[in-house]
N, C-alpha and C. Protein backbone atom coordinates (compact mmCIF):
# COMPACT_ATOMS: atom_id res chain seq x y z
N UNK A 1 -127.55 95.40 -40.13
CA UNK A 1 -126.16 95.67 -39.81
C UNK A 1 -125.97 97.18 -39.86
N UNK A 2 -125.23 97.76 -38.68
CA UNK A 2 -125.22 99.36 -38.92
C UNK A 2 -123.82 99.63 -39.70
N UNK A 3 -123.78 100.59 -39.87
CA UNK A 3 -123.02 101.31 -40.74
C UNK A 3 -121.28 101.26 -40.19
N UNK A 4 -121.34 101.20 -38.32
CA UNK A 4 -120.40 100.90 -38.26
C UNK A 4 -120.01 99.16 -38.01
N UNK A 5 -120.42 98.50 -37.91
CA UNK A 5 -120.05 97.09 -37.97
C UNK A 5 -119.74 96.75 -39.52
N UNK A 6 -120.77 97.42 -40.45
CA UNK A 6 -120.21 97.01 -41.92
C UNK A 6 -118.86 97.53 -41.88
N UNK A 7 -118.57 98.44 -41.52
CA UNK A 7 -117.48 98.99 -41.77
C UNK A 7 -115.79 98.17 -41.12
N UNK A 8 -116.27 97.61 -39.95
CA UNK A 8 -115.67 96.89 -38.93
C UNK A 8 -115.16 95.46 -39.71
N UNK A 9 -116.13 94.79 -40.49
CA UNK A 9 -116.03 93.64 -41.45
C UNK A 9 -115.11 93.88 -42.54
N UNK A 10 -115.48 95.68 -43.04
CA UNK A 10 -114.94 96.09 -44.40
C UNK A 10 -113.18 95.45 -44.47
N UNK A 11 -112.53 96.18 -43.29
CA UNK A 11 -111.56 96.50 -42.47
C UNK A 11 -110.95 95.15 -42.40
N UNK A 12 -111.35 93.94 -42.00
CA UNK A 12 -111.03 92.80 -41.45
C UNK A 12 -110.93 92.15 -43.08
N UNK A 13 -111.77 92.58 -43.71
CA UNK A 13 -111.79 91.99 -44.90
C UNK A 13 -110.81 92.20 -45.75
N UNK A 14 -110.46 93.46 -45.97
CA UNK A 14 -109.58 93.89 -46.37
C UNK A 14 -107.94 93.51 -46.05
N UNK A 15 -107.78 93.48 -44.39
CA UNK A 15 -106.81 92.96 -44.02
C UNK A 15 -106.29 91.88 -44.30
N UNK A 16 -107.19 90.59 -44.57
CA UNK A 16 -107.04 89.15 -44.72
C UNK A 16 -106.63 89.60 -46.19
N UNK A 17 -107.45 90.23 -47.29
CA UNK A 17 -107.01 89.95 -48.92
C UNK A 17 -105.00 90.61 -48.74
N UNK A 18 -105.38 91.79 -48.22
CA UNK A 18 -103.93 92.36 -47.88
C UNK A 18 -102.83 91.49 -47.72
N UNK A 19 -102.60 90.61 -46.65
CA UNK A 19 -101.89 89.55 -45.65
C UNK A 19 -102.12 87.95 -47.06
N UNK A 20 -102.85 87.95 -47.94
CA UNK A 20 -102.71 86.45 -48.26
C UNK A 20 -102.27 87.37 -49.92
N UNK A 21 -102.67 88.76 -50.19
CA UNK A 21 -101.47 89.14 -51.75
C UNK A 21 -100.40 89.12 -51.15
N UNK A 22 -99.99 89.88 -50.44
CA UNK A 22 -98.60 90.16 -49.67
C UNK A 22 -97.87 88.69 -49.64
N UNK A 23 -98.31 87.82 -49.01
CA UNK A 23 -97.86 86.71 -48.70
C UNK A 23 -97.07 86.89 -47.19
N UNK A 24 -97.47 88.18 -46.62
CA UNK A 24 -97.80 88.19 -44.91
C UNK A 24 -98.45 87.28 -43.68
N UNK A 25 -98.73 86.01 -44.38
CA UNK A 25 -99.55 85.29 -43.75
C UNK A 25 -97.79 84.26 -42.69
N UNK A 26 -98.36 84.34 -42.01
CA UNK A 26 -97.30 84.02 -40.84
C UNK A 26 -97.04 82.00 -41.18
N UNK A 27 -95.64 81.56 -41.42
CA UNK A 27 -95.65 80.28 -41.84
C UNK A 27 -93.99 79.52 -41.09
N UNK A 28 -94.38 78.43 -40.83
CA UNK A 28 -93.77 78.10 -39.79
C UNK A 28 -92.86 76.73 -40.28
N UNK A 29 -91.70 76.85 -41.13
CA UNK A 29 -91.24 75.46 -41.37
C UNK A 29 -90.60 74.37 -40.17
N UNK A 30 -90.49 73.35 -40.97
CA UNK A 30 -90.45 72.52 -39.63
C UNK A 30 -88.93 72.59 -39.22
N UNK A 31 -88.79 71.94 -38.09
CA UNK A 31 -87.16 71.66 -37.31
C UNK A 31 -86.22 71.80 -38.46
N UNK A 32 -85.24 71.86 -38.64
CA UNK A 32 -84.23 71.77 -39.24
C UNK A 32 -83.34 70.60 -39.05
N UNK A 33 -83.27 69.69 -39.84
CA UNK A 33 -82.61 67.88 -39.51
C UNK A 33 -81.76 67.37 -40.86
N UNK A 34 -81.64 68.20 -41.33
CA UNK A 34 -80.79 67.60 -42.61
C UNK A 34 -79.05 67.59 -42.49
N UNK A 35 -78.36 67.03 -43.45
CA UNK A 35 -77.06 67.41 -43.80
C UNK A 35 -77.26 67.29 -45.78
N UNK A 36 -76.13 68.06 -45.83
CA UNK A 36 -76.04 68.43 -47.82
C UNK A 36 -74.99 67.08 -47.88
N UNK A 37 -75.41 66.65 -49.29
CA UNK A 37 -74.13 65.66 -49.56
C UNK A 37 -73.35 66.19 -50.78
N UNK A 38 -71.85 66.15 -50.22
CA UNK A 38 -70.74 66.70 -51.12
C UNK A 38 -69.95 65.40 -51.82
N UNK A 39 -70.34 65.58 -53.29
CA UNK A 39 -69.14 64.33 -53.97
C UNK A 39 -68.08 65.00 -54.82
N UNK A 40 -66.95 64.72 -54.25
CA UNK A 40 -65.14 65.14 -54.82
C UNK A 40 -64.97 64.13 -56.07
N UNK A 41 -64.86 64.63 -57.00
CA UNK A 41 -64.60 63.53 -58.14
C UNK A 41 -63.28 64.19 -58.14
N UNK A 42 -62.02 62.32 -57.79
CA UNK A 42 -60.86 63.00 -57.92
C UNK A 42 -60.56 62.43 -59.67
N UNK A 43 -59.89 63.50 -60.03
CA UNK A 43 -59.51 63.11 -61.76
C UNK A 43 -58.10 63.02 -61.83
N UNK A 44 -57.46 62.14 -62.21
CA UNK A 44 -56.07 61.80 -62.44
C UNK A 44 -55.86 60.45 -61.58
N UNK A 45 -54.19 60.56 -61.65
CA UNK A 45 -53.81 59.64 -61.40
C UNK A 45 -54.43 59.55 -59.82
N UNK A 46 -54.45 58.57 -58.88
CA UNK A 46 -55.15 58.91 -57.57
C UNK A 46 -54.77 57.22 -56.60
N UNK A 47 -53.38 56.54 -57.01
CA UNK A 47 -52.87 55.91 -56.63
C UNK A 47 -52.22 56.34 -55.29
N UNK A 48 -51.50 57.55 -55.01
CA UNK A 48 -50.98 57.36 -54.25
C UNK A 48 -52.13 57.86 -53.19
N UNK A 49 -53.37 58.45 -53.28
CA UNK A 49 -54.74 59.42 -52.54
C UNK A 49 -55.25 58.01 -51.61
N UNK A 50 -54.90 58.48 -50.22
CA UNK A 50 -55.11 57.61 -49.16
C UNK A 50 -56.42 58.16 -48.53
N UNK A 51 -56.44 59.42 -48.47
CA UNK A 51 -57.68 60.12 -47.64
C UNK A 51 -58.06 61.65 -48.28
N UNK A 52 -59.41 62.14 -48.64
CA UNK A 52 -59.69 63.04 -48.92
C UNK A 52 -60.00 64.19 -47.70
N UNK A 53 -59.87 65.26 -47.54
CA UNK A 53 -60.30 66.15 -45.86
C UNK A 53 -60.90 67.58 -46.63
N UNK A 54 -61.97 68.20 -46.26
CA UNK A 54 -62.43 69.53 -46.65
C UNK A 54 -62.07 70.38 -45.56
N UNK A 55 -61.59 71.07 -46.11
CA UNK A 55 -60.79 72.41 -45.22
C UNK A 55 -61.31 73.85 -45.00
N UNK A 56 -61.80 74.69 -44.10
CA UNK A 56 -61.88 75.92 -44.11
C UNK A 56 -60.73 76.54 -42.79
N UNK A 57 -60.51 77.19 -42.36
CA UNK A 57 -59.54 78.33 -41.68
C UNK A 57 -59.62 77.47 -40.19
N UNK A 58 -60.62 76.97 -39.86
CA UNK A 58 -61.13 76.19 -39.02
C UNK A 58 -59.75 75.08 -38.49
N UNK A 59 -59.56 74.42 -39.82
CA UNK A 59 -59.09 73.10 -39.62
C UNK A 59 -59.53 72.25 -40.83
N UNK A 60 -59.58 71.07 -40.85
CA UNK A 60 -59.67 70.23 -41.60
C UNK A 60 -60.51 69.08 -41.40
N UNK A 61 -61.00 68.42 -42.01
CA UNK A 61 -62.19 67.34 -41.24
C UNK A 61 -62.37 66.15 -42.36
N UNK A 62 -63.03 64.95 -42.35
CA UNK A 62 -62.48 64.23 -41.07
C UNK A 62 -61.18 63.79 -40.92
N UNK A 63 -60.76 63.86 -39.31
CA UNK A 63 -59.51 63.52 -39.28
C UNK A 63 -59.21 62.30 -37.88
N UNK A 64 -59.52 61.48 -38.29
CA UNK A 64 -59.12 60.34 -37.37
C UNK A 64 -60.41 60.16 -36.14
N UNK A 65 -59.38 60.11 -34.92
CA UNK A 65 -60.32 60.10 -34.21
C UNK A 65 -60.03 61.55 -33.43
N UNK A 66 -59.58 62.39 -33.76
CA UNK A 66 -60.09 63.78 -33.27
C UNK A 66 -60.95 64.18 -33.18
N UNK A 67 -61.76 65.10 -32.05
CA UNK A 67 -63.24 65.02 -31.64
C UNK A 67 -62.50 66.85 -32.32
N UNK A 68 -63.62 67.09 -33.70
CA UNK A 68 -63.48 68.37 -34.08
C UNK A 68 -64.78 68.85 -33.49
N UNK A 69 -64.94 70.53 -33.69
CA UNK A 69 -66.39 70.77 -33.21
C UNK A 69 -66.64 72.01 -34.51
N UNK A 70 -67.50 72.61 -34.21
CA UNK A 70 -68.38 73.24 -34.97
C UNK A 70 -68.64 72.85 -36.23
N UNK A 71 -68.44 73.64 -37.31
CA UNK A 71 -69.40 72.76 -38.96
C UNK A 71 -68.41 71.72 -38.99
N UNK A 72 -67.20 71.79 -38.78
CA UNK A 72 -65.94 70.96 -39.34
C UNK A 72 -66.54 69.60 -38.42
N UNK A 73 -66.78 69.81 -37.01
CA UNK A 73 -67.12 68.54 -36.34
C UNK A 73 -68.42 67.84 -37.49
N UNK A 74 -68.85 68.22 -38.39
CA UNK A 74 -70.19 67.40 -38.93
C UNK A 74 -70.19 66.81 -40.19
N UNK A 75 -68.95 66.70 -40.62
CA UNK A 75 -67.98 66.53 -41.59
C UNK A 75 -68.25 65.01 -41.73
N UNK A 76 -68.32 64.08 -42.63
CA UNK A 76 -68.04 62.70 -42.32
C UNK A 76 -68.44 62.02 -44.03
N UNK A 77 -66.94 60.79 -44.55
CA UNK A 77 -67.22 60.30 -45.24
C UNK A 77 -68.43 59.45 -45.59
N UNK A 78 -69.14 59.38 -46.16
CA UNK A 78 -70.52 58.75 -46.10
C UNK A 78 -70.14 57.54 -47.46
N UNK A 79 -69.19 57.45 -48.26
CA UNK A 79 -68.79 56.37 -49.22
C UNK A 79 -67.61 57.14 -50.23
N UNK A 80 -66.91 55.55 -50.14
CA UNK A 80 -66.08 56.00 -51.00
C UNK A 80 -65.73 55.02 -52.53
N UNK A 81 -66.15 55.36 -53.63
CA UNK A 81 -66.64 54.42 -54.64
C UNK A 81 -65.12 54.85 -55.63
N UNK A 82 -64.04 54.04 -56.03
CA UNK A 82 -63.06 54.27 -56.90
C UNK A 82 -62.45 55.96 -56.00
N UNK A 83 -62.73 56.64 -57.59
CA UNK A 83 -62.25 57.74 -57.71
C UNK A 83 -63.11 59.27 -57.01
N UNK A 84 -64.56 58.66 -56.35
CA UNK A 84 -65.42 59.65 -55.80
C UNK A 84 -65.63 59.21 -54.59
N UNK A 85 -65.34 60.45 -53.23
CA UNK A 85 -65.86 60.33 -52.11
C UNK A 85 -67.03 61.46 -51.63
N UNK A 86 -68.03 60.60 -51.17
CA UNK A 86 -68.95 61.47 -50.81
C UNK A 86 -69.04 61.86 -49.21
N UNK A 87 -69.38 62.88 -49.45
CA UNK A 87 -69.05 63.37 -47.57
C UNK A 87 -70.59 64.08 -47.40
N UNK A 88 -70.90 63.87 -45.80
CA UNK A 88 -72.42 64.11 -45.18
C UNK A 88 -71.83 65.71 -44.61
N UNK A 89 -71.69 66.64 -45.14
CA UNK A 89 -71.53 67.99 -44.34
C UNK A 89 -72.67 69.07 -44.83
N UNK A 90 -72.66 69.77 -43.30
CA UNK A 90 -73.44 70.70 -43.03
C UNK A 90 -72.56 72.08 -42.24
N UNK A 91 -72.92 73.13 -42.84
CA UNK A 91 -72.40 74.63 -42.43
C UNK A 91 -71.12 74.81 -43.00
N UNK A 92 -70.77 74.19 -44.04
CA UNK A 92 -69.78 74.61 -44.56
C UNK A 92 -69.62 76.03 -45.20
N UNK A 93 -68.38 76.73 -45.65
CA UNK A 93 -68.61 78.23 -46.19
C UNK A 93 -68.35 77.77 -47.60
N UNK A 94 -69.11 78.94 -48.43
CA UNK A 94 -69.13 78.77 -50.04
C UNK A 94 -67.90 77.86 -50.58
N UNK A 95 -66.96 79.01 -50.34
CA UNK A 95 -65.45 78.29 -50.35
C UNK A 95 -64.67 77.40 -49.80
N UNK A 96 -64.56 76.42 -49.86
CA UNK A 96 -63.70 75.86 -48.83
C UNK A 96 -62.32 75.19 -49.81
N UNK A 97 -61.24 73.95 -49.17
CA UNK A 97 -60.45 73.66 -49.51
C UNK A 97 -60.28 71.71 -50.05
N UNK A 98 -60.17 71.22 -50.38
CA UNK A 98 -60.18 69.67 -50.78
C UNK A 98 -58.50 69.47 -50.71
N UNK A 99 -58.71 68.77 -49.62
CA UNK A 99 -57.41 67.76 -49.56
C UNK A 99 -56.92 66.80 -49.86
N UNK A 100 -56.14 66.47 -50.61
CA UNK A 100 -55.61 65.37 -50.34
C UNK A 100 -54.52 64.66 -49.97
N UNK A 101 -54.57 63.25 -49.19
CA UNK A 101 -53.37 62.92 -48.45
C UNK A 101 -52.58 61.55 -49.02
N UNK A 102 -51.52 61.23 -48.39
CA UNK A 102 -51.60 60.01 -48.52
C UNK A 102 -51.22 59.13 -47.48
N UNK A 103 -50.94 57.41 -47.15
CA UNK A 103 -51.18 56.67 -46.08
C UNK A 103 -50.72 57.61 -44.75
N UNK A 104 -49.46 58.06 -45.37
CA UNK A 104 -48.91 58.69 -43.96
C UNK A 104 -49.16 60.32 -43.56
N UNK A 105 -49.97 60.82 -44.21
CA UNK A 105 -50.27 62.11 -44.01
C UNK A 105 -49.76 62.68 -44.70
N UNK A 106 -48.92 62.66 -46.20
CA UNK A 106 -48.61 63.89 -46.42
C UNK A 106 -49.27 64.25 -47.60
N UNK A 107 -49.46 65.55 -47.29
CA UNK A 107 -50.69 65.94 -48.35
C UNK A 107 -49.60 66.00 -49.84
N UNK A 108 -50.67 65.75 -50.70
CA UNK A 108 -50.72 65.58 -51.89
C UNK A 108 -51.29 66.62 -53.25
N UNK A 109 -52.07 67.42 -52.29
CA UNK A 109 -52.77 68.87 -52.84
C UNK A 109 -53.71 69.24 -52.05
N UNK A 110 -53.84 70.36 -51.83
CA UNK A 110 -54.62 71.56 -51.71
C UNK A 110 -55.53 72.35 -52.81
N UNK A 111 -56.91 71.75 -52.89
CA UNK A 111 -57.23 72.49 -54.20
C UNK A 111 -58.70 73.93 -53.69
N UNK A 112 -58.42 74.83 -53.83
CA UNK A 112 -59.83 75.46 -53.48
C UNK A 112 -61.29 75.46 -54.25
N UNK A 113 -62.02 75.20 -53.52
CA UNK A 113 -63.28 74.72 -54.63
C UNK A 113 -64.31 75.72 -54.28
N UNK A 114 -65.29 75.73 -55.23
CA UNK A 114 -66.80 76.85 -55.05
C UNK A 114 -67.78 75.41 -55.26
N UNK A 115 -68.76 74.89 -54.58
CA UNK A 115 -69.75 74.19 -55.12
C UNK A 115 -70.67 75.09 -55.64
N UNK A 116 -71.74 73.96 -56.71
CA UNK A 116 -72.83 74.56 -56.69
C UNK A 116 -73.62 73.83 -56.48
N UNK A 117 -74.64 74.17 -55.23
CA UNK A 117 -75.20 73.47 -54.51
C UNK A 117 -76.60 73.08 -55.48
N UNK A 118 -77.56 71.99 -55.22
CA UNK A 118 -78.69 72.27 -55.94
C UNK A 118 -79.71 70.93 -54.72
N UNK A 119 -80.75 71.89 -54.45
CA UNK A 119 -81.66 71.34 -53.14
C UNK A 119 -82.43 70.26 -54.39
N UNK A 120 -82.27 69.13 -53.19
CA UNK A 120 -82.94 67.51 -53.66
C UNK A 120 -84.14 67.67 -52.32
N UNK A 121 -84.45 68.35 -51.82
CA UNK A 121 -85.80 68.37 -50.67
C UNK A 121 -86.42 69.40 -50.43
N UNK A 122 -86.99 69.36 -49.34
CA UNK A 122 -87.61 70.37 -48.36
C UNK A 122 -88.41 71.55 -49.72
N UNK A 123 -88.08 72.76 -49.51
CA UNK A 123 -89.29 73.61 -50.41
C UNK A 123 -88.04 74.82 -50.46
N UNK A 124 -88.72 75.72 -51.19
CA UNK A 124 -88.04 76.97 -51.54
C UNK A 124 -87.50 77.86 -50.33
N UNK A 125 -89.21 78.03 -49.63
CA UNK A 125 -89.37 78.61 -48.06
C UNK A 125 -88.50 78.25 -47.41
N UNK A 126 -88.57 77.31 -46.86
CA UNK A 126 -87.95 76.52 -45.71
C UNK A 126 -86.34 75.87 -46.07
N UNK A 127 -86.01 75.42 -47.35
CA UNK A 127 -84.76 74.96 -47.47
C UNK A 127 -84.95 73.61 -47.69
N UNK A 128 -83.52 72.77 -47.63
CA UNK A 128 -83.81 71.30 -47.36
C UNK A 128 -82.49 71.06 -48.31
N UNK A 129 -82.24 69.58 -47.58
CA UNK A 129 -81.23 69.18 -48.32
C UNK A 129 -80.52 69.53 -50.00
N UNK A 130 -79.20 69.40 -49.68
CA UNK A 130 -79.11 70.09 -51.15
C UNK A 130 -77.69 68.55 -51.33
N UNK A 131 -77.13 69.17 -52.63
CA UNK A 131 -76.32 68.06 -53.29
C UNK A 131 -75.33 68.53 -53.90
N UNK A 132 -74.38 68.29 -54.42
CA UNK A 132 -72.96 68.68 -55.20
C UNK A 132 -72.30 68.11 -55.24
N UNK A 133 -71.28 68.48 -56.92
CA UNK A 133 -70.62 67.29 -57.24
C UNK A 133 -69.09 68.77 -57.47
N UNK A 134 -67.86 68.56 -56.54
CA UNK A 134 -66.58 68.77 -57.19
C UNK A 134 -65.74 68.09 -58.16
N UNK A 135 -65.04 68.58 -58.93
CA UNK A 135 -64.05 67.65 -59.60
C UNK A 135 -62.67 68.34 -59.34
N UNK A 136 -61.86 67.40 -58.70
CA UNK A 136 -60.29 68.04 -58.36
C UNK A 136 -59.30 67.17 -58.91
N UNK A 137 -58.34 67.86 -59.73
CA UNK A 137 -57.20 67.22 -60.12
C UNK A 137 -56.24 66.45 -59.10
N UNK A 138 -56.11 65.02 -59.39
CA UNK A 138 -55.28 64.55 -58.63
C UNK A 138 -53.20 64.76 -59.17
């Protein structure tokens, strides 16, 4: 081997240890297919609470059969057990708002909430489903 091909290997060799300390090595997670699940624990009285809605500046969601669109369109009760409804949303902002109504629409409160989210999937890298629990005074 001459002096320049060792050298040519040196180089390549070097590059690979470089690229796998670094963690430069090029990585490709898969599609993106999830939604986060949000559970509202309402606390209090919650007799007269006909419908729960999460709110950002947007609008409000879900709401009947109104065809909403963007994050708010992806909004959707997924169960509602007593005093906790769980909702299937995705792209919501940190902050948003928890509604509540009653049979005939009139809201009942406005509460602003922060979740804290905590991932039940996918990996660190890549992301993946996450989970949260609110609690709002009824």
């Amino acid at each position: 081997m001459t002096g320049r091909q060792r050298a040519g290997l040196l180089a390549v060799a070097g590059l690979v240890t470089v690229m796998g300390v670094t963690g430069c090595v090029p990585f490709a997670c898969p599609a993106i297919g999830w939604t986060n699940a949000l559970t509202v624990q309402l606390d209090g009285d919650t007799t007269a609470v006909d419908q729960v809605q999460l709110c950002t500046e947007a609008g409000c969601a879900p709401v009947g059969d109104e065809n909403v669109t963007g994050p708010l369109g992806l909004v959707t009760v997924e169960a509602q057990n007593g005093n906790a409804w769980t909702f299937s949303v995705d792209g919501l902002p940190d902050t948003f708002t928890v509604r509540m109504l009653t049979a005939d629409g009139a809201v009942l409160s406005d509460t602003e909430v922060t979740p804290e989210w905590d991932r039940v999937g996918g990996s660190e890298q890549c992301g993946g489903p996450s989970e949260a629990t609110v609690t709002v005074r009824s």
